[in-house]
N, C-alpha and C. Protein backbone atom coordinates (compact mmCIF):
# COMPACT_ATOMS: atom_id res chain seq x y z
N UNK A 1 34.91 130.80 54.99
CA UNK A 1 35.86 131.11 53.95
C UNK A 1 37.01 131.97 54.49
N UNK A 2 36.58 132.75 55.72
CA UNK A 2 37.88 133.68 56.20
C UNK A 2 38.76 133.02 57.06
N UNK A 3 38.67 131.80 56.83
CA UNK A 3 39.76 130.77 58.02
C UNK A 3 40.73 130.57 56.83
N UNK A 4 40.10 130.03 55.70
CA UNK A 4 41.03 129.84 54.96
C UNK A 4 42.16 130.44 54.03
N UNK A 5 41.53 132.17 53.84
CA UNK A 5 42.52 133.09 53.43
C UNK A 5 43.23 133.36 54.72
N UNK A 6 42.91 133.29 55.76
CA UNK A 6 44.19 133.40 57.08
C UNK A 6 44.75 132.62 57.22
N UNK A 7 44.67 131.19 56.44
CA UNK A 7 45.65 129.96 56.64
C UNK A 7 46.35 130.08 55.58
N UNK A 8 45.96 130.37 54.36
CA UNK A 8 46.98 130.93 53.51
C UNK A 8 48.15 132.09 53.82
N UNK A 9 47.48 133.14 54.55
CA UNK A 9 48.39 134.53 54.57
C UNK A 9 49.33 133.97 55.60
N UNK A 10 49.20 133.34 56.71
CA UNK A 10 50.20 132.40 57.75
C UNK A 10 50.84 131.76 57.05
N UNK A 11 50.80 131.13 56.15
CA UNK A 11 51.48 129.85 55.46
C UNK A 11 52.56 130.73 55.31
N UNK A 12 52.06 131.35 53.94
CA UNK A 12 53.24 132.25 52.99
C UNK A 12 54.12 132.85 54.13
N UNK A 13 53.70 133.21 55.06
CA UNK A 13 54.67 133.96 55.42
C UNK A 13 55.64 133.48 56.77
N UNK A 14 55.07 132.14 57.37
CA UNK A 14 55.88 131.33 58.38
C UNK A 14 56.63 130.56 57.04
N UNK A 15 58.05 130.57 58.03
CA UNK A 15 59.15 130.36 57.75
C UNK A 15 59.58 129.15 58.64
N UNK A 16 59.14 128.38 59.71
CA UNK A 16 58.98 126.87 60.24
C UNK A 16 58.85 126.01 59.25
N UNK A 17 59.56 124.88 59.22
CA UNK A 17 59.45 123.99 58.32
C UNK A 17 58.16 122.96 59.18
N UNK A 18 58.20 122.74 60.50
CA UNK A 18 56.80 121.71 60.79
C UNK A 18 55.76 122.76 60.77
N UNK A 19 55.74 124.00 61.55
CA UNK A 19 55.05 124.34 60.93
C UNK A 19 53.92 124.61 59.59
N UNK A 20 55.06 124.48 58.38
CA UNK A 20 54.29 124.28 57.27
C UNK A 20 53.66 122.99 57.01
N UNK A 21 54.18 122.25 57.64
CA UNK A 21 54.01 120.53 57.31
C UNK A 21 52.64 120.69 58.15
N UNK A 22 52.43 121.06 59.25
CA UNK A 22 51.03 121.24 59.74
C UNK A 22 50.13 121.33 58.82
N UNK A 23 50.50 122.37 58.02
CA UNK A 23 49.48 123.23 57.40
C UNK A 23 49.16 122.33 56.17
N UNK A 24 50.13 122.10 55.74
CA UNK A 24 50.04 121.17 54.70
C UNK A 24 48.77 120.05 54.69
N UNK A 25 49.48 119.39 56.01
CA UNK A 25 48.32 118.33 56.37
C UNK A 25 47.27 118.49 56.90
N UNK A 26 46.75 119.73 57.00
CA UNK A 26 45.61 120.72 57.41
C UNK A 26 44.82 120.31 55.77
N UNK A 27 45.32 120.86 55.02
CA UNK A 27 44.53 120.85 53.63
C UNK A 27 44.53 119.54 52.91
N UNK A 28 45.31 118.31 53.32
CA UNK A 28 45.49 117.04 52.66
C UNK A 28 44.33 116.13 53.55
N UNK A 29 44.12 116.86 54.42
CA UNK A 29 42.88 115.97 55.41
C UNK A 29 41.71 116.53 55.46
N UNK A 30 41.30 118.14 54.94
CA UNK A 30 40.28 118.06 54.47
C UNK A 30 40.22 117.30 52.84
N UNK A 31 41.09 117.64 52.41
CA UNK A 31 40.43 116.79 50.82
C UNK A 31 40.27 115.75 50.81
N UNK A 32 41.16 114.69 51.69
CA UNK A 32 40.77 113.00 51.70
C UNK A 32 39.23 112.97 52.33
N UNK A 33 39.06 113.75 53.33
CA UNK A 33 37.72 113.50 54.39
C UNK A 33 36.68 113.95 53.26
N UNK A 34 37.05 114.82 52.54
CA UNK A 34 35.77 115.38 51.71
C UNK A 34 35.42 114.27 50.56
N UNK A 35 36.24 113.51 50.15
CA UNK A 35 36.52 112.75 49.25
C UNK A 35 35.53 111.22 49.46
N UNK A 36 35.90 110.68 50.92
CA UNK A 36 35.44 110.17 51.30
C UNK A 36 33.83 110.33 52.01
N UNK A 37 33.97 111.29 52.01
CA UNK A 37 32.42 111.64 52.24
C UNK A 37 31.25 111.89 50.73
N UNK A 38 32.21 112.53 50.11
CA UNK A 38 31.24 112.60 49.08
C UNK A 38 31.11 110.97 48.30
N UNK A 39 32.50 110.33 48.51
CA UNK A 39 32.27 108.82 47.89
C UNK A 39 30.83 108.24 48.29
N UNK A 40 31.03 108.22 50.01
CA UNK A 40 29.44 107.41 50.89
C UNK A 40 28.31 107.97 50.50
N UNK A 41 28.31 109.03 50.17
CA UNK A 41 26.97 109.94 49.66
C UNK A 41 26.47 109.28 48.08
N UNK A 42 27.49 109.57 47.36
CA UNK A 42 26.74 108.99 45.97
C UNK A 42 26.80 107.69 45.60
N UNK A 43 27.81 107.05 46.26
CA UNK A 43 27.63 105.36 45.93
C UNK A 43 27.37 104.17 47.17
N UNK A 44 26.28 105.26 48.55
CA UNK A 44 25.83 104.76 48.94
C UNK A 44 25.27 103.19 49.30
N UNK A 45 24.24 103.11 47.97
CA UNK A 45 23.91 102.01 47.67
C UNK A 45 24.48 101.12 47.26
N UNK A 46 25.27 101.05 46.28
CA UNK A 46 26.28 99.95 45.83
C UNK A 46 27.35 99.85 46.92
N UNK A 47 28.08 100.76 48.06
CA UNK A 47 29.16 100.45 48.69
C UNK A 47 28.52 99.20 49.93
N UNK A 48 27.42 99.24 49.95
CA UNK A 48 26.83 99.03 51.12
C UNK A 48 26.32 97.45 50.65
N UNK A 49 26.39 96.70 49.60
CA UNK A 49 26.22 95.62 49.31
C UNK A 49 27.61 95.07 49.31
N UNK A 50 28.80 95.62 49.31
CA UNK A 50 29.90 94.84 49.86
C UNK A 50 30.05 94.21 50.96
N UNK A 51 31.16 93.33 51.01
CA UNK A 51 31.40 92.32 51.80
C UNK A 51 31.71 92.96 52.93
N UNK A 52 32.41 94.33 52.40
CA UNK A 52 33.35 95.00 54.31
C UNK A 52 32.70 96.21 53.37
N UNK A 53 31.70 97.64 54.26
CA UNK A 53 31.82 98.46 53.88
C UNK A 53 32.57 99.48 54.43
N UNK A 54 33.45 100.19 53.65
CA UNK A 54 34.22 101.25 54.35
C UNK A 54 33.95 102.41 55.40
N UNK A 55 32.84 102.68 55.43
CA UNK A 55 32.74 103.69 55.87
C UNK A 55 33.12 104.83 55.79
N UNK A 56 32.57 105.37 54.93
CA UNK A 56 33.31 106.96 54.57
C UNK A 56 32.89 107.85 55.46
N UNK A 57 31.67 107.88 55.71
CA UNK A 57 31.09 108.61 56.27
C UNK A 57 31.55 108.84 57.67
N UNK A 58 32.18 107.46 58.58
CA UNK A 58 33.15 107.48 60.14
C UNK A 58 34.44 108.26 59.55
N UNK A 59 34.69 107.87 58.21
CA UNK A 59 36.77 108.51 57.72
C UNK A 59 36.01 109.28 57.83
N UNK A 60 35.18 110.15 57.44
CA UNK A 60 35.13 111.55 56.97
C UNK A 60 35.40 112.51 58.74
N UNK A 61 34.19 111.60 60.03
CA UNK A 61 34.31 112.22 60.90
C UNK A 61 36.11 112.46 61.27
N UNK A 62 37.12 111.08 61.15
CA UNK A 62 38.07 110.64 61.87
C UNK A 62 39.25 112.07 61.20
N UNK A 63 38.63 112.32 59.37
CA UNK A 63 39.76 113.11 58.96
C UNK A 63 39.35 114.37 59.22
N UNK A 64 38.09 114.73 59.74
CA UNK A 64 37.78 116.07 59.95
C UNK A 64 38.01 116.39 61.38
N UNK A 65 38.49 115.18 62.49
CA UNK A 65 39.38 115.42 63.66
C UNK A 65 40.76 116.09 63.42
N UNK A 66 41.21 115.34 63.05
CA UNK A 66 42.31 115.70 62.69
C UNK A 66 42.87 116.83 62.00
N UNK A 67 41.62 117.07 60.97
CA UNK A 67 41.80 118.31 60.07
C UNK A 67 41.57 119.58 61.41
N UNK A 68 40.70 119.57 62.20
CA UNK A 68 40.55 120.70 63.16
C UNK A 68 41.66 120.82 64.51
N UNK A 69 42.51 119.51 64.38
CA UNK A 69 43.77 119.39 65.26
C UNK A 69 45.03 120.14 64.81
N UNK A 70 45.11 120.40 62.94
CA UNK A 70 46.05 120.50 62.23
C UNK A 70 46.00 122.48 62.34
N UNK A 71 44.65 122.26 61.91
CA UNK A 71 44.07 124.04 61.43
C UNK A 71 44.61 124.66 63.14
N UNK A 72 44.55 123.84 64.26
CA UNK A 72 44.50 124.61 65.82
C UNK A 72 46.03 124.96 66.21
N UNK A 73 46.60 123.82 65.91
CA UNK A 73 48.01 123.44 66.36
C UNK A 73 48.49 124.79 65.22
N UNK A 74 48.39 124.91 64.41
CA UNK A 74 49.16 126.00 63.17
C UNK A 74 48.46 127.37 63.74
N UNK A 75 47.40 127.89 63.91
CA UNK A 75 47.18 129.28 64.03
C UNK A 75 47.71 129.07 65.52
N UNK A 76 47.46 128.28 66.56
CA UNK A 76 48.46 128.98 67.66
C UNK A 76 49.51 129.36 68.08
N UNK A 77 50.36 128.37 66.72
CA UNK A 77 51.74 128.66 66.62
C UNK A 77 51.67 130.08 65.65
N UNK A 78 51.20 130.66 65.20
CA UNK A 78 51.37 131.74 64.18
C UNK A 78 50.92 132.78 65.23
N UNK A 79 49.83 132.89 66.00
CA UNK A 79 49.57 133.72 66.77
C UNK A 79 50.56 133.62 68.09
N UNK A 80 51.54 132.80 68.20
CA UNK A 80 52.19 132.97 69.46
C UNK A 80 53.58 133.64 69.06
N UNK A 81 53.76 133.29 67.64
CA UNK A 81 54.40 134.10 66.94
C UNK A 81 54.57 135.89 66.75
N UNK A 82 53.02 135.68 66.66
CA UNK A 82 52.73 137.47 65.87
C UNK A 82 53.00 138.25 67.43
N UNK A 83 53.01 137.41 68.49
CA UNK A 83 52.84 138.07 69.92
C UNK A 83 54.57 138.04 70.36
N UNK A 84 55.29 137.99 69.38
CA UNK A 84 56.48 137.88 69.84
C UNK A 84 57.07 136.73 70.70
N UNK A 85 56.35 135.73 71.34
CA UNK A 85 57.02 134.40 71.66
C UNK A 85 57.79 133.52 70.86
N UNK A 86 58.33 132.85 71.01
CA UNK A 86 59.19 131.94 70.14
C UNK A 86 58.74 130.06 70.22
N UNK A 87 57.83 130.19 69.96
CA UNK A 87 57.01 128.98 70.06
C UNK A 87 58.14 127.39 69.25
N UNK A 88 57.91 126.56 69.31
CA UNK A 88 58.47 125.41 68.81
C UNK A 88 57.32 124.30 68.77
N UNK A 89 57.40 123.45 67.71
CA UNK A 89 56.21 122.42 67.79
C UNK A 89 56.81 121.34 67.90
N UNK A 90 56.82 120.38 68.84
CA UNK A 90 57.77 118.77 69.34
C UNK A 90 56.49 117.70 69.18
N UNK A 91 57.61 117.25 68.66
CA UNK A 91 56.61 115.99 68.34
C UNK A 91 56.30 115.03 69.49
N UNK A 92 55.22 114.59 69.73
CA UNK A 92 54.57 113.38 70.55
C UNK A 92 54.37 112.41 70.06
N UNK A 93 55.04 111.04 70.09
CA UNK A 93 54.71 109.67 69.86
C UNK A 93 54.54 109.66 67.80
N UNK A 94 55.78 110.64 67.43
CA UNK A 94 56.32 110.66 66.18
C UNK A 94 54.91 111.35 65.32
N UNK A 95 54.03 111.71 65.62
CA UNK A 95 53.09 112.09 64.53
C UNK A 95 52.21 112.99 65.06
N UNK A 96 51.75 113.36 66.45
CA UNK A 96 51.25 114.71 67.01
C UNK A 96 52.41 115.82 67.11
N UNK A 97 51.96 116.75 67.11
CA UNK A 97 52.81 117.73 67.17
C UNK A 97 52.14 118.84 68.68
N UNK A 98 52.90 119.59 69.13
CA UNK A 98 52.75 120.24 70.42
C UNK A 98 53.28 121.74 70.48
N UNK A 99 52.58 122.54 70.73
CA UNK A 99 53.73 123.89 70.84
C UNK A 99 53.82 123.80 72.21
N UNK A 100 55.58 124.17 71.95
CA UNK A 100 56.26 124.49 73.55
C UNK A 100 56.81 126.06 73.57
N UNK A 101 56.28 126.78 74.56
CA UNK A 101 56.58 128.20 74.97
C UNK A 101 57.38 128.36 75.65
């Protein structure tokens, strides 16, 4: 629970626009992954007599990558921040993001 009042108190107070967009998609990829996980859990049985089953349970691993890529990439930029560097996040192949020191 104390990751997430420190991802809040960073939010509010970085002033980066990708930055926030990180963060953003920090919390939009745990709720889809959770979503999808709790889907595979209770409708188990019925998803699993379909023709293609989705797999929630692989999304859940794929968005909880990502969700721990989003949460890493944002506190290092906030902590490279609080240390007085001037960090920048550049994008890689239009949808990773990178801090450059």
């Amino acid at each position: 629970m104390y990751q997430y009042s420190r991802m809040y108190k960073y939010y509010i107070h970085t002033e980066d626009a990708a930055a926030k967009r990180i963060a953003k998609w920090y919390v939009a990829t745990i709720l889809v992954g959770s979503v999808c996980w709790f889907c595979d859990r209770v409708f188990c049985e019925r998803v699993s007599r379909w023709p293609v089953n989705p797999q929630g349970h692989a999304l859940w691993h794929c968005f909880m990558g990502f969700n721990s890529y989003c949460a890493n990439t944002f506190l290092m930029f906030c902590r490279a921040q609080k240390r007085g560097w001037s960090p920048k996040l550049l994008e890689t192949m239009m949808i990773l993001r990178r801090i450059d020191f």
